[in-house]
Protein backbone atom coordinates (compact mmCIF):
# COMPACT_ATOMS: atom_id res chain seq x y z
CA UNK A 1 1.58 17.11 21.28
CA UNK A 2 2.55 17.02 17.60
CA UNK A 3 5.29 19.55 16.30
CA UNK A 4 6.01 20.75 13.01
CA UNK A 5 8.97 20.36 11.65
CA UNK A 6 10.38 23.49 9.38
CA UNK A 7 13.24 22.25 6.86
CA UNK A 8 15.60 25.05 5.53
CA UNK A 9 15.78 24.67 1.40
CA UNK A 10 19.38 24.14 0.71
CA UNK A 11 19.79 24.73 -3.32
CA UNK A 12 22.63 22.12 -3.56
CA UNK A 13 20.18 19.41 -2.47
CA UNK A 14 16.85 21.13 -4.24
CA UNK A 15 19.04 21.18 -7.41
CA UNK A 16 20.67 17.04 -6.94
CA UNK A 17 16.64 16.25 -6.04
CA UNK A 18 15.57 17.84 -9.54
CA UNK A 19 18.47 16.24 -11.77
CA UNK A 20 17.86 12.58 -9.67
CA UNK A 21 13.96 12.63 -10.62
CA UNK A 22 14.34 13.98 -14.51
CA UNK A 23 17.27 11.19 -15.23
CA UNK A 24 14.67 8.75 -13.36
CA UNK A 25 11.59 10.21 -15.36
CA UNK A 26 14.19 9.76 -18.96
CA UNK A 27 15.04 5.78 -17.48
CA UNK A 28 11.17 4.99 -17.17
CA UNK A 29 11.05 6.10 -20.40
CA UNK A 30 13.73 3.95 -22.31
CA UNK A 31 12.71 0.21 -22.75
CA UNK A 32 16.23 -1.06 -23.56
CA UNK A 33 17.47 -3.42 -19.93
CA UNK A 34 20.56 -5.26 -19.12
CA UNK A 35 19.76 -9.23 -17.57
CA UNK A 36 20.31 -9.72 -14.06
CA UNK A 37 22.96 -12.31 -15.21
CA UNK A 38 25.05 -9.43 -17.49
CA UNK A 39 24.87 -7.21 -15.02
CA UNK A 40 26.07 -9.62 -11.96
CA UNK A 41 28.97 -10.65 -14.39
CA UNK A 42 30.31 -7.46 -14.95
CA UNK A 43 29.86 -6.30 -11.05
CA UNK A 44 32.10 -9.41 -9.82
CA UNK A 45 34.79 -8.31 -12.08
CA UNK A 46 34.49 -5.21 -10.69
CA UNK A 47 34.74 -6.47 -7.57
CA UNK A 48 37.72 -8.06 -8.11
CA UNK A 49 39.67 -5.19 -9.58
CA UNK A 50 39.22 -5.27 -13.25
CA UNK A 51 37.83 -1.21 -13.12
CA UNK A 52 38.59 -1.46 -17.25
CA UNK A 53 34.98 -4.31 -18.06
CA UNK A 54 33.23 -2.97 -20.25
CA UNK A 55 29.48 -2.60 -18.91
CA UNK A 56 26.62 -5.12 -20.29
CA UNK A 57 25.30 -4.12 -23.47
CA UNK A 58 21.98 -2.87 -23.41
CA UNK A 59 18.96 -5.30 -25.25
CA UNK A 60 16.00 -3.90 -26.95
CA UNK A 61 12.40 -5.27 -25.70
């Protein structure tokens, strides 16, 4: 036998689900990208403590 299962809406997580897909929706939209290579740099110094790299710049298509 199959059962139905009711969710409650909790605002807080209706509200984080709307924000999350409109700044996805705006990413699909901008072209610029960051290389896998940048952006596994400037995670390994992150990794090993220096919080202050700056992030990879972002290239145009």
């Amino acid at each position: 036998m199959s059962q139905a299962i009711h969710h409650q809406s909790d605002p807080d997580l209706e509200a984080e689900r709307h924000l999350l897909e409109a700044a996805v929706a705006e990413a699909e939209v901008d072209q610029r990208y960051v290389t896998h290579e940048d952006m596994r740099a400037w995670l390994l110094r992150l990794a090993q403590g220096d919080f202050d790299a700056p992030p990879p710049d972002l290239r145009e298509p």
